[in-house]
N, C-alpha and C. Protein backbone atom coordinates (compact mmCIF):
# COMPACT_ATOMS: atom_id res chain seq x y z
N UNK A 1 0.82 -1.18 0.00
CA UNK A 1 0.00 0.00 0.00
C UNK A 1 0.87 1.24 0.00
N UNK A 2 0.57 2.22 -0.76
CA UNK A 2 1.18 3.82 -0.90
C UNK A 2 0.96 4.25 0.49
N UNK A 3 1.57 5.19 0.53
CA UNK A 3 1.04 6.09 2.02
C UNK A 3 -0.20 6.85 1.80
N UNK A 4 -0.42 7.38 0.59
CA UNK A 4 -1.72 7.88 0.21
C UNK A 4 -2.83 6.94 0.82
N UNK A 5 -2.83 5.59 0.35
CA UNK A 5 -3.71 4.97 0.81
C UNK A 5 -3.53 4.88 2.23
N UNK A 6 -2.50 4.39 2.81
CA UNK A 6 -2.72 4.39 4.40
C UNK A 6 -2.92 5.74 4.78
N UNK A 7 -3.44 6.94 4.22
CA UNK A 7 -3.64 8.11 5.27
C UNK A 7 -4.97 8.00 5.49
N UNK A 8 -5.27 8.21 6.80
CA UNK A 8 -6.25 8.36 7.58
C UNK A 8 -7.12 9.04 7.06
N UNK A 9 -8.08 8.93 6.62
CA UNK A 9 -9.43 10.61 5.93
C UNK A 9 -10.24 10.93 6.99
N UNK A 10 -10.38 9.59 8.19
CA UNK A 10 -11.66 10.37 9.42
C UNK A 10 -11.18 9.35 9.81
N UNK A 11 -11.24 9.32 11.61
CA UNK A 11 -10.74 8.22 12.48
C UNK A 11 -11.85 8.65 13.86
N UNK A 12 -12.06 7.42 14.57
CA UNK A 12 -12.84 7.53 15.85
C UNK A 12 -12.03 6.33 16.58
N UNK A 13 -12.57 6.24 18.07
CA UNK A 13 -11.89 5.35 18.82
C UNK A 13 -11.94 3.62 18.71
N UNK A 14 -13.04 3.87 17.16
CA UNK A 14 -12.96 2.31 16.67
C UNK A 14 -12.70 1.97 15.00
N UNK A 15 -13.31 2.86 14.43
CA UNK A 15 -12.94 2.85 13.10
C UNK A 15 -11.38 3.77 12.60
N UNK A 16 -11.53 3.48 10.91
CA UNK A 16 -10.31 4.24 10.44
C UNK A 16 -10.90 4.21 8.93
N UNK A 17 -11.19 5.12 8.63
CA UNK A 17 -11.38 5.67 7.46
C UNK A 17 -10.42 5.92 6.13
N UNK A 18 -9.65 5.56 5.74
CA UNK A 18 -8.64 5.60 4.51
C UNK A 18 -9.43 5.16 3.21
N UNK A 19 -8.21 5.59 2.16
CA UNK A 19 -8.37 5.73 0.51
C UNK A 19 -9.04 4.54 0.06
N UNK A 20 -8.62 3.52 1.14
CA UNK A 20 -8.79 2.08 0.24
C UNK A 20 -10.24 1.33 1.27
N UNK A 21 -10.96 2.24 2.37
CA UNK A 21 -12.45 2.04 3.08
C UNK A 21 -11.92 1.89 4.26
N UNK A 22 -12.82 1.08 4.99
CA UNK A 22 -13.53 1.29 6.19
C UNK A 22 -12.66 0.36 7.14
N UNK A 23 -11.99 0.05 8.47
CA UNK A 23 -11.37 -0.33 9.22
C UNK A 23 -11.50 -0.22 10.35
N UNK A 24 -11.89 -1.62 10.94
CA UNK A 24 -12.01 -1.37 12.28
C UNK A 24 -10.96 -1.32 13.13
N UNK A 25 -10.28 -0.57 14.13
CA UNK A 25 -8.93 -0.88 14.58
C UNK A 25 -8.81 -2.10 15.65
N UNK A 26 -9.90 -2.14 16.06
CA UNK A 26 -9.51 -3.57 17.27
C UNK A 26 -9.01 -5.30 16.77
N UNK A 27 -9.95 -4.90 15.29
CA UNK A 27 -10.38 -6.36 15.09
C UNK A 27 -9.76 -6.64 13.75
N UNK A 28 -9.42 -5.52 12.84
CA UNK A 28 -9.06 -5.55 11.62
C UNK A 28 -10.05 -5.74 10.32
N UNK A 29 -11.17 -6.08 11.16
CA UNK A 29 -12.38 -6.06 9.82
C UNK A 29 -12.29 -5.32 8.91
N UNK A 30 -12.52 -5.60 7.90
CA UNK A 30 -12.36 -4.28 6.74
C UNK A 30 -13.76 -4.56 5.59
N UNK A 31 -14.00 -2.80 5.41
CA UNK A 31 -14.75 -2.88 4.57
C UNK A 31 -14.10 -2.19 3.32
N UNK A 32 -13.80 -2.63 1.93
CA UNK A 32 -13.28 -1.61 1.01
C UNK A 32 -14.47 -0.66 0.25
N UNK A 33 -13.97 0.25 0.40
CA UNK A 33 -14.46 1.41 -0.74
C UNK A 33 -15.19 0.96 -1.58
N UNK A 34 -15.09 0.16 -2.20
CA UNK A 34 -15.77 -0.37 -3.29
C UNK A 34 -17.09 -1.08 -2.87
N UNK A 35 -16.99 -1.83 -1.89
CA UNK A 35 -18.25 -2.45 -1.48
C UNK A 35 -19.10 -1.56 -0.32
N UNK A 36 -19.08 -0.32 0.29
CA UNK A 36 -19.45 0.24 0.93
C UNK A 36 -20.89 0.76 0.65
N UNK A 37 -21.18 0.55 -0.68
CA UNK A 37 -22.62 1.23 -1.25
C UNK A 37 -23.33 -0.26 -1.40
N UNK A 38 -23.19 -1.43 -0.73
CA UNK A 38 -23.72 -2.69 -0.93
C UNK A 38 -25.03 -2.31 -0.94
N UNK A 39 -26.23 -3.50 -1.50
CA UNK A 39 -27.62 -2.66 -1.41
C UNK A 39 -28.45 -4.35 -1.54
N UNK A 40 -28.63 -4.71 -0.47
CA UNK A 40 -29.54 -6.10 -0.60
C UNK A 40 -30.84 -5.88 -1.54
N UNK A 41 -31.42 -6.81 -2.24
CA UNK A 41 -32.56 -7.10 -3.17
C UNK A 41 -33.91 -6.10 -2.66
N UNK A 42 -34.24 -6.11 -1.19
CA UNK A 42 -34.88 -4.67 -1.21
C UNK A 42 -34.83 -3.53 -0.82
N UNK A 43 -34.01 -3.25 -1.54
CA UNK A 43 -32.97 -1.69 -1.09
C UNK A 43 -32.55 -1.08 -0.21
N UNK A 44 -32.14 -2.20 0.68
CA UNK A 44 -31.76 -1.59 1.72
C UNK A 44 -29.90 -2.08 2.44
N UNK A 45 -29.19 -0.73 2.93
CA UNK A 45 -27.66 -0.90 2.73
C UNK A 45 -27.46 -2.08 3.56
N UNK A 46 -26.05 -2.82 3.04
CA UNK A 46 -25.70 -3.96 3.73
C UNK A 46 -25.40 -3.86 4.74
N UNK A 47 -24.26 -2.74 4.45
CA UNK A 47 -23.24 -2.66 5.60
C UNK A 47 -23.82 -2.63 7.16
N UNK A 48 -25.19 -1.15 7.26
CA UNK A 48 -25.54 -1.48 8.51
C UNK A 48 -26.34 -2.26 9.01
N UNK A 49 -26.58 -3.53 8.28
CA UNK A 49 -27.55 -4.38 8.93
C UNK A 49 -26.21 -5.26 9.10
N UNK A 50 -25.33 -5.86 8.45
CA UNK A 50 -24.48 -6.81 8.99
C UNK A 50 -23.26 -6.54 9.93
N UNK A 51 -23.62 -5.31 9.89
CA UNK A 51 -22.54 -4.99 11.66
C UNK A 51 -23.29 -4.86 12.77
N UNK A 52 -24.91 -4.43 12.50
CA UNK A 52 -25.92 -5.04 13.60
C UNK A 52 -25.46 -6.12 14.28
N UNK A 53 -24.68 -7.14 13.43
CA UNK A 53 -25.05 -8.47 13.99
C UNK A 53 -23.39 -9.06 14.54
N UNK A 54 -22.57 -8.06 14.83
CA UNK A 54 -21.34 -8.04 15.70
C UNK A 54 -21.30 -7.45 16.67
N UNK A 55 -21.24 -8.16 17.89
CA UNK A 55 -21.42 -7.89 19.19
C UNK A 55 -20.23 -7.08 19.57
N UNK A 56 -19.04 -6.97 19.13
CA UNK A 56 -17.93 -5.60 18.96
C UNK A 56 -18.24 -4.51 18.64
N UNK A 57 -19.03 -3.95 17.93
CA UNK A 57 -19.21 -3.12 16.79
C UNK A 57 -20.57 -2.55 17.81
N UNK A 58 -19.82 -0.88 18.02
CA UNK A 58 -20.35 -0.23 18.88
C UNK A 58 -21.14 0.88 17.87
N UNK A 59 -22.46 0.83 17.96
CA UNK A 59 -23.22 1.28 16.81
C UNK A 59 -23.20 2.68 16.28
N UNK A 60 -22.89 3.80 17.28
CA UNK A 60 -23.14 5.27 17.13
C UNK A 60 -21.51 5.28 16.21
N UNK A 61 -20.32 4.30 16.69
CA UNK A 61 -18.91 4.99 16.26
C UNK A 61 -18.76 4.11 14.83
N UNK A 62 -19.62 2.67 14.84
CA UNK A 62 -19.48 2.38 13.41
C UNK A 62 -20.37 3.82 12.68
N UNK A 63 -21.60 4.29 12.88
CA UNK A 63 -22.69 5.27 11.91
C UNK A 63 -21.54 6.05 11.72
N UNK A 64 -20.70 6.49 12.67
CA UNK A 64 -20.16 7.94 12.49
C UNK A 64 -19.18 7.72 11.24
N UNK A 65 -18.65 6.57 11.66
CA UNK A 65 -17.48 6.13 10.30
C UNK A 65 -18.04 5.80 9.00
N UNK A 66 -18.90 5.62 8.84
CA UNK A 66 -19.69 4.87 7.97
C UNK A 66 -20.09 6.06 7.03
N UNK A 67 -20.87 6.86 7.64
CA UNK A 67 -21.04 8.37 6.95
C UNK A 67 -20.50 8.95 6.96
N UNK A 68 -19.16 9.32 7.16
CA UNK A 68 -17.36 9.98 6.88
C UNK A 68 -17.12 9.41 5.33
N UNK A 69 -17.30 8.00 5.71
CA UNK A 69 -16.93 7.06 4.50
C UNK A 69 -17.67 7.25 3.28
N UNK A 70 -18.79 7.81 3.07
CA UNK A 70 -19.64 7.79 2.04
C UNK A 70 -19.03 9.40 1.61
N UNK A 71 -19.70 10.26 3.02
CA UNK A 71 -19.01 11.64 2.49
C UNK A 71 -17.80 11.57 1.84
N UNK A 72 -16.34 10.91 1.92
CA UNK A 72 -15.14 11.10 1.60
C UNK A 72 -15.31 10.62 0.01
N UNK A 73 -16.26 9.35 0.00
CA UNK A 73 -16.02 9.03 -1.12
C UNK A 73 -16.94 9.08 -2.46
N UNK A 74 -17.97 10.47 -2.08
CA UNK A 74 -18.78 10.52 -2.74
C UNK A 74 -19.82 9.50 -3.25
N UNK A 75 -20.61 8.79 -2.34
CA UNK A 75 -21.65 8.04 -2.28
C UNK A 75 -22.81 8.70 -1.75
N UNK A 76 -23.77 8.61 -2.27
CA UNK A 76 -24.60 9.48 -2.16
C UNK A 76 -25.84 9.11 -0.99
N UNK A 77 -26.52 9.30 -0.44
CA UNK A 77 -27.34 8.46 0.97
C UNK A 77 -28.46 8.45 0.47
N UNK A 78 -29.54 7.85 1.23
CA UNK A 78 -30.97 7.48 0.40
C UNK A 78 -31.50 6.93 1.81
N UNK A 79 -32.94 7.55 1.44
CA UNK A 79 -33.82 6.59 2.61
C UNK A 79 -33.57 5.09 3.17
N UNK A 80 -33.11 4.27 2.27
CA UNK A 80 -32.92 3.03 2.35
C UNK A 80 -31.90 2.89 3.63
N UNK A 81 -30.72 3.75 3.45
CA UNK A 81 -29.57 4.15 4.61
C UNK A 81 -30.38 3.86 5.78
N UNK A 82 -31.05 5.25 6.04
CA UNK A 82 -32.02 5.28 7.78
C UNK A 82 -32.36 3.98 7.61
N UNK A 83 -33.47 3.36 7.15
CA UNK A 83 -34.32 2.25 6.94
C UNK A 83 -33.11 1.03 7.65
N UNK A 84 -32.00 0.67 7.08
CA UNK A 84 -30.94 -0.35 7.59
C UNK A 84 -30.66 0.06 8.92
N UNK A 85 -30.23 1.30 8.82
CA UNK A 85 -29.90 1.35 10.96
C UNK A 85 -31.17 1.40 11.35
N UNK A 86 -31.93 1.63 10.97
CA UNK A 86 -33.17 1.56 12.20
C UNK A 86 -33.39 0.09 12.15
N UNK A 87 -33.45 -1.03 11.00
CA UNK A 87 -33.27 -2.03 10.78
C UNK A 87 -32.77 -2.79 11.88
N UNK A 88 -31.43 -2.58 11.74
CA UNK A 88 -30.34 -3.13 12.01
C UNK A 88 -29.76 -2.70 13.21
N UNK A 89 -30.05 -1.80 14.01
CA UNK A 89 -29.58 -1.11 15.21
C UNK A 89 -31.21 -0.86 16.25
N UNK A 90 -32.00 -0.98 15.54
CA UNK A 90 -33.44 -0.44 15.96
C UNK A 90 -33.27 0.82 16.23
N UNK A 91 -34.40 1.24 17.26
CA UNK A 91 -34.72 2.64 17.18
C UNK A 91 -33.68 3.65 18.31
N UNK A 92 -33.88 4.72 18.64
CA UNK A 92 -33.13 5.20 19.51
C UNK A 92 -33.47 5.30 20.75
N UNK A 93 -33.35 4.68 21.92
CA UNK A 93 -33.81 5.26 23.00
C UNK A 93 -34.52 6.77 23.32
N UNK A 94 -35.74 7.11 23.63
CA UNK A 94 -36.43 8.03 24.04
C UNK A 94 -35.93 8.85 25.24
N UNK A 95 -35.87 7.90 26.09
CA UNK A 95 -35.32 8.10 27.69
C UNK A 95 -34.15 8.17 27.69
N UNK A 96 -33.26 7.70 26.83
CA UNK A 96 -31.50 7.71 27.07
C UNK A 96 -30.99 9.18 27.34
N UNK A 97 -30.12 8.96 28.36
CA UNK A 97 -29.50 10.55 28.15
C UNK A 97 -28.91 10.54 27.39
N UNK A 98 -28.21 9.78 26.40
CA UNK A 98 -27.24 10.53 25.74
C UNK A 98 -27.75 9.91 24.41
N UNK A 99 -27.15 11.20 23.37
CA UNK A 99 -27.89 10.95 22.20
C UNK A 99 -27.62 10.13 21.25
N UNK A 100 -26.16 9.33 21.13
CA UNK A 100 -25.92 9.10 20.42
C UNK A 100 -26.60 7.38 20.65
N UNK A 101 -27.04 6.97 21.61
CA UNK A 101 -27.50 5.61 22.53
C UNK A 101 -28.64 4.79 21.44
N UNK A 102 -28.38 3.92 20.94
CA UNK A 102 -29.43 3.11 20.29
C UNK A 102 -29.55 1.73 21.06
N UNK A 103 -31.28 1.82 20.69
CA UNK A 103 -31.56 -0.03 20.89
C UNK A 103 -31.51 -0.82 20.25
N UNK A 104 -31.29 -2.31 19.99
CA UNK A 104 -31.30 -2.42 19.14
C UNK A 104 -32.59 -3.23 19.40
N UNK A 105 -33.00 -3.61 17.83
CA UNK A 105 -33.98 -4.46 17.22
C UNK A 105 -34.49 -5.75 17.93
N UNK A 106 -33.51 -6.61 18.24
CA UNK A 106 -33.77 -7.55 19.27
C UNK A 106 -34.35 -7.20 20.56
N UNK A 107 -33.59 -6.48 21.27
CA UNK A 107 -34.19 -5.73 22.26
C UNK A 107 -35.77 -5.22 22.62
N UNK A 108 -36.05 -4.81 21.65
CA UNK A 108 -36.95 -4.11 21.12
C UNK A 108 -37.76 -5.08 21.20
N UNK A 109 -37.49 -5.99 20.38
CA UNK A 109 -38.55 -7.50 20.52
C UNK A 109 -38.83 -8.35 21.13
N UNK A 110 -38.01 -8.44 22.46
CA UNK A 110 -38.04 -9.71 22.93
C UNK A 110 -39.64 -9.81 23.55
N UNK A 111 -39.77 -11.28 23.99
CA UNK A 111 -41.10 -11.49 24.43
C UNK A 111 -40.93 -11.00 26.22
N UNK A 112 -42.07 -10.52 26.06
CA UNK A 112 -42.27 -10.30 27.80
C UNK A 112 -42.44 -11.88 28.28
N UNK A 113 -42.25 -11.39 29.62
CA UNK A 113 -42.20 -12.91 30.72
C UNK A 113 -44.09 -13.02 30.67
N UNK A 114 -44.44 -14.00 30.84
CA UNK A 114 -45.97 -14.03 30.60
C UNK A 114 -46.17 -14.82 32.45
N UNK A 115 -47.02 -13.89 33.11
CA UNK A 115 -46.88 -14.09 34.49
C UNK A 115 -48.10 -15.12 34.87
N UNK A 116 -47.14 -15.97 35.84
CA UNK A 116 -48.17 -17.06 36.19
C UNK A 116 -49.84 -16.91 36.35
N UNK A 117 -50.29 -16.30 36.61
CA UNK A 117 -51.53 -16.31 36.89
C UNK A 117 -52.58 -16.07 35.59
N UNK A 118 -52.18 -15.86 34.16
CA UNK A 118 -52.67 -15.70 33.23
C UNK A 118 -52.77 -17.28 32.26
N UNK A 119 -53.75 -17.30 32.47
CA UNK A 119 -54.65 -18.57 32.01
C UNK A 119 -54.74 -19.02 30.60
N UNK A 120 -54.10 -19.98 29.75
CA UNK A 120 -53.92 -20.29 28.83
C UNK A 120 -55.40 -21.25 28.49
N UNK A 121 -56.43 -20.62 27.68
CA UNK A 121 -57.64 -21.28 26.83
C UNK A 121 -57.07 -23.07 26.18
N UNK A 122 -57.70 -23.71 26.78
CA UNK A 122 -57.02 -25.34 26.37
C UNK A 122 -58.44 -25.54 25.10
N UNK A 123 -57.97 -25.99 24.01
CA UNK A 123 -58.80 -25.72 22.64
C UNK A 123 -59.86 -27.33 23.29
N UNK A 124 -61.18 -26.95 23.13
CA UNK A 124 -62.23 -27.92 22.57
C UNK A 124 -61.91 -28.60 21.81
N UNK A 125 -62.60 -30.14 21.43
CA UNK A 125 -62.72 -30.99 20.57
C UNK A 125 -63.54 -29.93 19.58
N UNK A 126 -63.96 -30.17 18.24
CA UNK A 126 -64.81 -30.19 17.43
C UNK A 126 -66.54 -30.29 17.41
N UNK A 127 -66.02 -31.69 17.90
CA UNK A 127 -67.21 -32.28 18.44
C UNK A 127 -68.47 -31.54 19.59
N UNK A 128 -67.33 -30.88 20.65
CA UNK A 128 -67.99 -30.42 21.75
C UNK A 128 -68.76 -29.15 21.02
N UNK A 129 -67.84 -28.32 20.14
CA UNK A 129 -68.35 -27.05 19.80
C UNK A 129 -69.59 -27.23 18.97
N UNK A 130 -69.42 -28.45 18.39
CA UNK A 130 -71.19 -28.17 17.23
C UNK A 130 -71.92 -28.55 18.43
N UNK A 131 -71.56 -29.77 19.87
CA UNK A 131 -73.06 -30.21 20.23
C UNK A 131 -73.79 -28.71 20.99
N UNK A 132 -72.11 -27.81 21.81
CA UNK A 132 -72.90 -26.55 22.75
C UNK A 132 -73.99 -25.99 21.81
N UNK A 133 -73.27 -25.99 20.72
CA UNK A 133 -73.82 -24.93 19.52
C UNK A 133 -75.61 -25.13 19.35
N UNK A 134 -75.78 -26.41 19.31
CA UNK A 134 -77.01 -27.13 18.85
C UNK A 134 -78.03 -27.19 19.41
């Protein structure tokens, strides 16, 4: 690699932004330049739904790198963008103090505990329901 390429264009305390894309510094993951505008079948970006799904990958400092990365390299953003982090990171905490704080999607979903005293309907035969019926 030139030094051109190894110079830094935007850096945070997890990513690294250079000529040749996206770098995580802990782990060495790399995303190149070239694949950074990925766009799954319904239009929506790769990148932030599949770093959703790395438990390293601290969500506000990947976004920040991520959109350095597009700015630097002239990629242009689109609804589809939001649509993947909200996707892929879920929504933002309401209550969080701090702003940059997301939930993610899982979170968001899990099932509540369903508390003992709530009574599960055990299904009728067939049979029983036409004779009440009759």
């Amino acid at each position: 690699m030139s030094d051109v390429a190894d110079a830094e264009l935007f850096g945070n305390d997890d990513w690294s932004v250079s000529a040749d894309g996206l770098e995580h510094r802990g782990t060495g993951y790399f995303i190149s330049r070239g694949a950074l505008s990925a766009r799954r079948a319904e239009g929506l970006w790769d990148w932030p739904l599949q770093m959703a799904e790395k438990s390293w990958c601290r969500p506000s400092l990947f976004r920040d790198a991520f959109l350095n990365a597009l700015q630097h390299f002239g990629i242009a953003r689109d609804a589809g963008l939001t649509r993947s982090f909200a996707l892929g990171y879920g929504i933002r905490a309401v209550e969080a103090p701090v702003a940059e704080t997301f939930v993610t999607l899982a979170d968001v979903l899990k099932p509540r505990a369903v508390p003992e005293t709530v009574r599960v309907a055990v299904p009728r035969p067939v049979r029983a329901l036409v004779a009440a019926g009759a």
